[in-house]
PDB file of N, CA and C in Angstrom:
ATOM      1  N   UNK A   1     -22.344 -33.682 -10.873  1.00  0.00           N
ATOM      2  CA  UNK A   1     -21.370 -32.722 -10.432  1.00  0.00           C
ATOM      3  C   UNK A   1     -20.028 -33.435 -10.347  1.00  0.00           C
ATOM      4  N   UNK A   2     -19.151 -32.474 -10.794  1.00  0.00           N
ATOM      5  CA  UNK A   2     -17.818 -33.011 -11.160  1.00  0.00           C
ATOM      6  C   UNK A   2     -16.683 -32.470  -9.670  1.00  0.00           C
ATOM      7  N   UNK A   3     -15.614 -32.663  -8.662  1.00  0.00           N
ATOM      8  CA  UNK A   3     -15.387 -31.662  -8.185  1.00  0.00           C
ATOM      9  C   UNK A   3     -13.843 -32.342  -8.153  1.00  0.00           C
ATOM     10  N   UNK A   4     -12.776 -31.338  -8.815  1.00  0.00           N
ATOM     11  CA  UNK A   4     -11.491 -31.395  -8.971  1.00  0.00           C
ATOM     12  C   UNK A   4     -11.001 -31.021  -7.300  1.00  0.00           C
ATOM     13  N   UNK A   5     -10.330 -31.921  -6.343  1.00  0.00           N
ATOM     14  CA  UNK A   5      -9.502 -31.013  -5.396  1.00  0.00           C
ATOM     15  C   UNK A   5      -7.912 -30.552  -5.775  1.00  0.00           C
ATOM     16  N   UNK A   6      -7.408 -29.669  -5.782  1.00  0.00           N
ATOM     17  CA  UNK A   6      -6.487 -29.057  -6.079  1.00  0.00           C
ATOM     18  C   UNK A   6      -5.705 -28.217  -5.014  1.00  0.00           C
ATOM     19  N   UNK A   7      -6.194 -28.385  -3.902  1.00  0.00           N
ATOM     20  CA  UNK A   7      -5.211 -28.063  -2.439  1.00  0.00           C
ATOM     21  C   UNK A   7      -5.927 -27.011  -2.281  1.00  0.00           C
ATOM     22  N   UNK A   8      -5.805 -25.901  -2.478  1.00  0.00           N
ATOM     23  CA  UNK A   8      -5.950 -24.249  -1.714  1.00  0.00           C
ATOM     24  C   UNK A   8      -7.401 -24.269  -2.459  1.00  0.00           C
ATOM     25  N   UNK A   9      -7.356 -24.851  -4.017  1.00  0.00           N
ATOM     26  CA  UNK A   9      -8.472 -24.412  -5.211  1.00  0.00           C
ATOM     27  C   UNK A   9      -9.218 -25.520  -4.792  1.00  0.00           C
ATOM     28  N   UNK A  10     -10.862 -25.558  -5.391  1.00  0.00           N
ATOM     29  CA  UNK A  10     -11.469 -26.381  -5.662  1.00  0.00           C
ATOM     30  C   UNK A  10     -12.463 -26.561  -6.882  1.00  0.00           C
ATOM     31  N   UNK A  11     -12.163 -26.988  -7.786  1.00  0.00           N
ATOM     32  CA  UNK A  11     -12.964 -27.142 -10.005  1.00  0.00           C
ATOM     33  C   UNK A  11     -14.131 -27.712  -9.437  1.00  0.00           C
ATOM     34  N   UNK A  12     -15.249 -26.882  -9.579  1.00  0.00           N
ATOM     35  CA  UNK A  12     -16.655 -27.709  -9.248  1.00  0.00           C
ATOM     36  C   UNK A  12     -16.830 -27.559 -10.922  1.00  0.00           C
ATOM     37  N   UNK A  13     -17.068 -28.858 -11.519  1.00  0.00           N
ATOM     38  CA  UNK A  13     -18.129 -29.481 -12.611  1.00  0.00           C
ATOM     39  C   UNK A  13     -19.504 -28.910 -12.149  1.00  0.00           C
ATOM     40  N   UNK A  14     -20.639 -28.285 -12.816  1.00  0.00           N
ATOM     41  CA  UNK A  14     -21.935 -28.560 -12.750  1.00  0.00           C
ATOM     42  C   UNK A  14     -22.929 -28.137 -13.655  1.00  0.00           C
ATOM     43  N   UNK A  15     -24.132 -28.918 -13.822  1.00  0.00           N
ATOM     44  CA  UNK A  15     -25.119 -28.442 -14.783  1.00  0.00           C
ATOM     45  C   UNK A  15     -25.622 -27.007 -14.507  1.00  0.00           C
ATOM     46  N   UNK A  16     -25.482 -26.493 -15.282  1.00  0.00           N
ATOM     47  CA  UNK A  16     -26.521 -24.966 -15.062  1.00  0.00           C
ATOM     48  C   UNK A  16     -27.767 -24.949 -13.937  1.00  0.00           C
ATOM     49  N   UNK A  17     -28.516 -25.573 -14.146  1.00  0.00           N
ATOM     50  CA  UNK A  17     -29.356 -25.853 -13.112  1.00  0.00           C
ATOM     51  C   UNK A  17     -28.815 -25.856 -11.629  1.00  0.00           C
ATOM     52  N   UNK A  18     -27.842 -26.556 -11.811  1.00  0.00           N
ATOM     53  CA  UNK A  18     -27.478 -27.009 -10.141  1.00  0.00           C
ATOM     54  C   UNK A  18     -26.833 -25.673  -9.895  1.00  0.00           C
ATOM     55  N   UNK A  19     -25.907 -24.767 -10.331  1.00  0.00           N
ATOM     56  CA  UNK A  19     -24.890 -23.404 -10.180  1.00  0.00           C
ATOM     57  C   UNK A  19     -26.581 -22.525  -9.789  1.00  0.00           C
ATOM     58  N   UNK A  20     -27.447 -22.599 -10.644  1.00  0.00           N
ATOM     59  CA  UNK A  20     -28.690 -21.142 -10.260  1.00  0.00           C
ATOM     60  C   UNK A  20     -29.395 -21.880  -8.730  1.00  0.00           C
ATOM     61  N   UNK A  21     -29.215 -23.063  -8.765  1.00  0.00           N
ATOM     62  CA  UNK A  21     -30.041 -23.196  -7.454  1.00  0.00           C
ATOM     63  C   UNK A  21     -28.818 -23.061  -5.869  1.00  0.00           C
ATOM     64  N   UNK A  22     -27.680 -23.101  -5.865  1.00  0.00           N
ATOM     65  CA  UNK A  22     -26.860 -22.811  -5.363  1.00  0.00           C
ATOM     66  C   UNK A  22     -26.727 -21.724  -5.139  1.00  0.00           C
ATOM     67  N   UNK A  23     -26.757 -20.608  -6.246  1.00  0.00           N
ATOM     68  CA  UNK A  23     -26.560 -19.421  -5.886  1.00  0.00           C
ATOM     69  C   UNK A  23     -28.032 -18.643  -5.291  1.00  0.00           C
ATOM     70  N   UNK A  24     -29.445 -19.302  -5.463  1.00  0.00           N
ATOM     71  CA  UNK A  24     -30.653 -19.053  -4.809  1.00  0.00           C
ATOM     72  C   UNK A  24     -30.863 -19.312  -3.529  1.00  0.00           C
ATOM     73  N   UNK A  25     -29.396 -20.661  -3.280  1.00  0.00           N
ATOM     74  CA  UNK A  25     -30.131 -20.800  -1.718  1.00  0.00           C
ATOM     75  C   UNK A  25     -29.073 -19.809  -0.835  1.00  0.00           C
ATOM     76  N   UNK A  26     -28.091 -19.224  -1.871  1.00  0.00           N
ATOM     77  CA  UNK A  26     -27.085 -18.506  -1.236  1.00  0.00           C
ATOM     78  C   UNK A  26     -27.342 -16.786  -0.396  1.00  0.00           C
ATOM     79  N   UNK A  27     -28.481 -16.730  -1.632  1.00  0.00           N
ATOM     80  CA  UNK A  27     -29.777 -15.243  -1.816  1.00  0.00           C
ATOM     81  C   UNK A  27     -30.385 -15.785  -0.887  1.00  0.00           C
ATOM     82  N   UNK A  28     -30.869 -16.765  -0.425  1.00  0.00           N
ATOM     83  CA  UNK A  28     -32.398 -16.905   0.301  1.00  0.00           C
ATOM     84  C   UNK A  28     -31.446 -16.969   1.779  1.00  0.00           C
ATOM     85  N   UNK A  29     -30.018 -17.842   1.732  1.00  0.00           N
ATOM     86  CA  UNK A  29     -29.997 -17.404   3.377  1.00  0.00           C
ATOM     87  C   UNK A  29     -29.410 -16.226   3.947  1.00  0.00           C
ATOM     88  N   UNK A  30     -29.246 -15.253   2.532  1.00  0.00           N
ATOM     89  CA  UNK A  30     -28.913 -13.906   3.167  1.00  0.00           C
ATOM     90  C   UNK A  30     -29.697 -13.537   3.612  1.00  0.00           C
ATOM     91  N   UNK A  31     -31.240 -13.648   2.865  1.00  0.00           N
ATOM     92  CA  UNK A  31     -32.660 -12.775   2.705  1.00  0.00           C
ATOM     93  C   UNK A  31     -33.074 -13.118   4.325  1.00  0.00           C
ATOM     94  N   UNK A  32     -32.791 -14.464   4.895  1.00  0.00           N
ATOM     95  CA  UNK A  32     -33.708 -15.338   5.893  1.00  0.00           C
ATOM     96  C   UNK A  32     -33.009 -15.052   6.951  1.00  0.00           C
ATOM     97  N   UNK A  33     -32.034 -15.320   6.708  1.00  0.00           N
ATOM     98  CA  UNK A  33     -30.888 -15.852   7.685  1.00  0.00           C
ATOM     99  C   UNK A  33     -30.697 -14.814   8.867  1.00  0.00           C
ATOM    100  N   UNK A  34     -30.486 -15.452  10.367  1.00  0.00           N
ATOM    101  CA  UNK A  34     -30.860 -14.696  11.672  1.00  0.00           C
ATOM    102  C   UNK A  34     -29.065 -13.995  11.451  1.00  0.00           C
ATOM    103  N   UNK A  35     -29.133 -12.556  11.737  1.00  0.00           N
ATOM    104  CA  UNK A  35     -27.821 -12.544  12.228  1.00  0.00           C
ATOM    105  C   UNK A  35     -27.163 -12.720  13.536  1.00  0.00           C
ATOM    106  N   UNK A  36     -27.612 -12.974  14.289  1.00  0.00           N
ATOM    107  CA  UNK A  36     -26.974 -13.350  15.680  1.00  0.00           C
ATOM    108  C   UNK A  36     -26.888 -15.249  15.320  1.00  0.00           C
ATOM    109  N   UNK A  37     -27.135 -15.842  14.367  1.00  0.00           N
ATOM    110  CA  UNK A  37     -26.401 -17.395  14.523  1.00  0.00           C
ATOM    111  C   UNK A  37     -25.970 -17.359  12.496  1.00  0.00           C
ATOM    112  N   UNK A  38     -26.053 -16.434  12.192  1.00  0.00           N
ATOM    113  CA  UNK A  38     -25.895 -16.667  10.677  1.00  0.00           C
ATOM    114  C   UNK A  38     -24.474 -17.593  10.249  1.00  0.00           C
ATOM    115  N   UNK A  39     -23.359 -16.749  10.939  1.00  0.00           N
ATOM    116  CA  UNK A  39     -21.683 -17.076  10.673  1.00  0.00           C
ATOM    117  C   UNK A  39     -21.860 -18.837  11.429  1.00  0.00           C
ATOM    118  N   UNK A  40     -22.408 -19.076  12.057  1.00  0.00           N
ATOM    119  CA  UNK A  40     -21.864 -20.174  12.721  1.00  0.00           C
ATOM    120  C   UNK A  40     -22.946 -21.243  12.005  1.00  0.00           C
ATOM    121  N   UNK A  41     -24.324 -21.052  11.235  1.00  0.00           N
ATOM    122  CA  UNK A  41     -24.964 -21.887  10.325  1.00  0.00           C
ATOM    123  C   UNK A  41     -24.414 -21.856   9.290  1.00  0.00           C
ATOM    124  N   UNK A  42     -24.277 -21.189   8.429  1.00  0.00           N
ATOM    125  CA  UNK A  42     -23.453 -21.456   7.201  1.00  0.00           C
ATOM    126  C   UNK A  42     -21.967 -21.786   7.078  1.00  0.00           C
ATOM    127  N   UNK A  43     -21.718 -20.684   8.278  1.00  0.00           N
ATOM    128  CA  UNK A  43     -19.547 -20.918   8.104  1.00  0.00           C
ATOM    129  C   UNK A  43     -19.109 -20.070   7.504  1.00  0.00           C
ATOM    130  N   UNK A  44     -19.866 -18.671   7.157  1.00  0.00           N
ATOM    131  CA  UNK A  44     -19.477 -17.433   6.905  1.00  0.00           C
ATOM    132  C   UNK A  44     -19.992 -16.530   7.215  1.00  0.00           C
ATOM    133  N   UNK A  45     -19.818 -15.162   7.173  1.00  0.00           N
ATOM    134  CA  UNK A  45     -20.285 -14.033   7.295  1.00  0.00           C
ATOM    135  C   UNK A  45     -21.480 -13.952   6.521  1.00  0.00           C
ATOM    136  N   UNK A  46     -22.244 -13.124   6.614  1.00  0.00           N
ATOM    137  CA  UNK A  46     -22.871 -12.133   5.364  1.00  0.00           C
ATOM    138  C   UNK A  46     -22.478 -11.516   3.946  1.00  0.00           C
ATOM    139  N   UNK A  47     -21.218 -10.652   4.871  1.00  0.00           N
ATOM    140  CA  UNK A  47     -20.239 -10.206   4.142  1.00  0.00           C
ATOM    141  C   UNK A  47     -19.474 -10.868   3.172  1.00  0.00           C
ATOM    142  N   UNK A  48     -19.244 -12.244   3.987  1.00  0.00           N
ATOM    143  CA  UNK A  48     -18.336 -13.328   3.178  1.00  0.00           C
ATOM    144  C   UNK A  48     -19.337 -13.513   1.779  1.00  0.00           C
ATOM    145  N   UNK A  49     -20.645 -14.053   2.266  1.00  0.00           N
ATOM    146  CA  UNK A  49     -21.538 -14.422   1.345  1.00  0.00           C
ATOM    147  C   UNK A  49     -21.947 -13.802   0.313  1.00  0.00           C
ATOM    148  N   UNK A  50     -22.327 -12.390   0.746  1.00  0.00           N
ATOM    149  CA  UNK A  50     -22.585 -11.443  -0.270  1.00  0.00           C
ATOM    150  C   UNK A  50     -21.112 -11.267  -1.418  1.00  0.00           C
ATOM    151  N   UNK A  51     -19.871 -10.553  -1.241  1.00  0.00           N
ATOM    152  CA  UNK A  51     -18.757 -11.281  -1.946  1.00  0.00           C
ATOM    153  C   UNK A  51     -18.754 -12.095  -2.763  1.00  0.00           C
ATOM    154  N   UNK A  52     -18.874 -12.779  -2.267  1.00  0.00           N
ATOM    155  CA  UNK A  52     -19.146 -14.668  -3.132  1.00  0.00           C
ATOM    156  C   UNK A  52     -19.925 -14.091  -4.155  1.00  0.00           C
ATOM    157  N   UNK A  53     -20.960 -14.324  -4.092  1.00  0.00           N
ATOM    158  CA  UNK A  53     -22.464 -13.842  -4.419  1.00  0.00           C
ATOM    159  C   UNK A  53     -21.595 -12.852  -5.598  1.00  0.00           C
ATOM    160  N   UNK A  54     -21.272 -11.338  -5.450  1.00  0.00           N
ATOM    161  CA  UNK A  54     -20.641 -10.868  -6.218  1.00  0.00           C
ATOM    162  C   UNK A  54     -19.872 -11.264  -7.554  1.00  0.00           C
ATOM    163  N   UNK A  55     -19.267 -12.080  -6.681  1.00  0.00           N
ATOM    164  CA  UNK A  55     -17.952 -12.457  -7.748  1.00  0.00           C
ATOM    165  C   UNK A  55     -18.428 -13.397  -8.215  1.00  0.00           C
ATOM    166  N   UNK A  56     -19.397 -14.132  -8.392  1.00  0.00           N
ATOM    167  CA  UNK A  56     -20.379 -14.784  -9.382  1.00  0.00           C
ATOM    168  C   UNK A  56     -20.351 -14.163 -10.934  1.00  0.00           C
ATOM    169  N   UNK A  57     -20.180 -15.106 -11.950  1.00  0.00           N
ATOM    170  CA  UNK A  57     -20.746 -14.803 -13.623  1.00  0.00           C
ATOM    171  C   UNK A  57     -21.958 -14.750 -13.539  1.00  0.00           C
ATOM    172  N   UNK A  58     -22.005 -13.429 -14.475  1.00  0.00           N
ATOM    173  CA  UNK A  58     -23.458 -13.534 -14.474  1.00  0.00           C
ATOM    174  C   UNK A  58     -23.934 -14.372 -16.039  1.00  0.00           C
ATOM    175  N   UNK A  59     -24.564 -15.331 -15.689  1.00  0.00           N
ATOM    176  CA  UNK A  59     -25.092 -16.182 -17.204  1.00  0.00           C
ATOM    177  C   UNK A  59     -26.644 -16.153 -17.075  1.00  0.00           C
ATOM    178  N   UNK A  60     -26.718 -16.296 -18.423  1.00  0.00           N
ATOM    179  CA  UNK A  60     -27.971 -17.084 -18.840  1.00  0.00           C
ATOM    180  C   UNK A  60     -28.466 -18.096 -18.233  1.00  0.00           C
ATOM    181  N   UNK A  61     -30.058 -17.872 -17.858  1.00  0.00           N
ATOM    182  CA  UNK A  61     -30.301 -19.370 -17.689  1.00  0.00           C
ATOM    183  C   UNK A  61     -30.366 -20.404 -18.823  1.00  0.00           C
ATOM    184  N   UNK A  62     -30.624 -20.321 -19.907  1.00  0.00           N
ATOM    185  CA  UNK A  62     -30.592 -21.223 -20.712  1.00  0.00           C
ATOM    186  C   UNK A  62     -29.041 -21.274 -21.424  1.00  0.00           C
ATOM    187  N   UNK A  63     -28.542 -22.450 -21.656  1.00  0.00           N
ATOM    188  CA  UNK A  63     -27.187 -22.528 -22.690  1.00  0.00           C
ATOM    189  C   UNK A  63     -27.390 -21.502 -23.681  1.00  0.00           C
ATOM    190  N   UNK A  64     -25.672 -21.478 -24.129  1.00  0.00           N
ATOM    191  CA  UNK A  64     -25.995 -20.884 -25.687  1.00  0.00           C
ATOM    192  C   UNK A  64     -25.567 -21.640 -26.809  1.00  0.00           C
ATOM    193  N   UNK A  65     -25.037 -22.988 -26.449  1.00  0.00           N
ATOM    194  CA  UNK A  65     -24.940 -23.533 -27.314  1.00  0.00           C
ATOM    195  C   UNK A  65     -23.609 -24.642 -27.243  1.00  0.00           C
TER     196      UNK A  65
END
């Protein structure tokens, strides 16, 4: 993993692999996750998360080339 800081922005570099398991554990602590301590374990909302989650590309798991 590559990660550019750029002040406000942040360029994450990463293998495909690492972006689908990121965005699984992002699904699993919506799926799990207590809401009376959720915002203060992760450092966001639900709301925030789901968003995120949203505004995700949707790709392939395998390259295309």
């Amino acid at each position: 993993m590559h990660v550019e800081d750029h002040g406000e922005q942040v360029v994450i570099t990463m293998p495909r692999a690492e972006f689908f398991l990121v965005e699984a554990l992002m699904m699993e602590a919506l799926e799990t996750g207590d809401n009376r301590d959720f915002q203060t374990r992760v450092g966001a909302t639900k709301d925030e998360v789901r968003a995120l989650l949203d505004s995700l590309p949707d790709m392939p798991i395998v390259g295309g080339g």
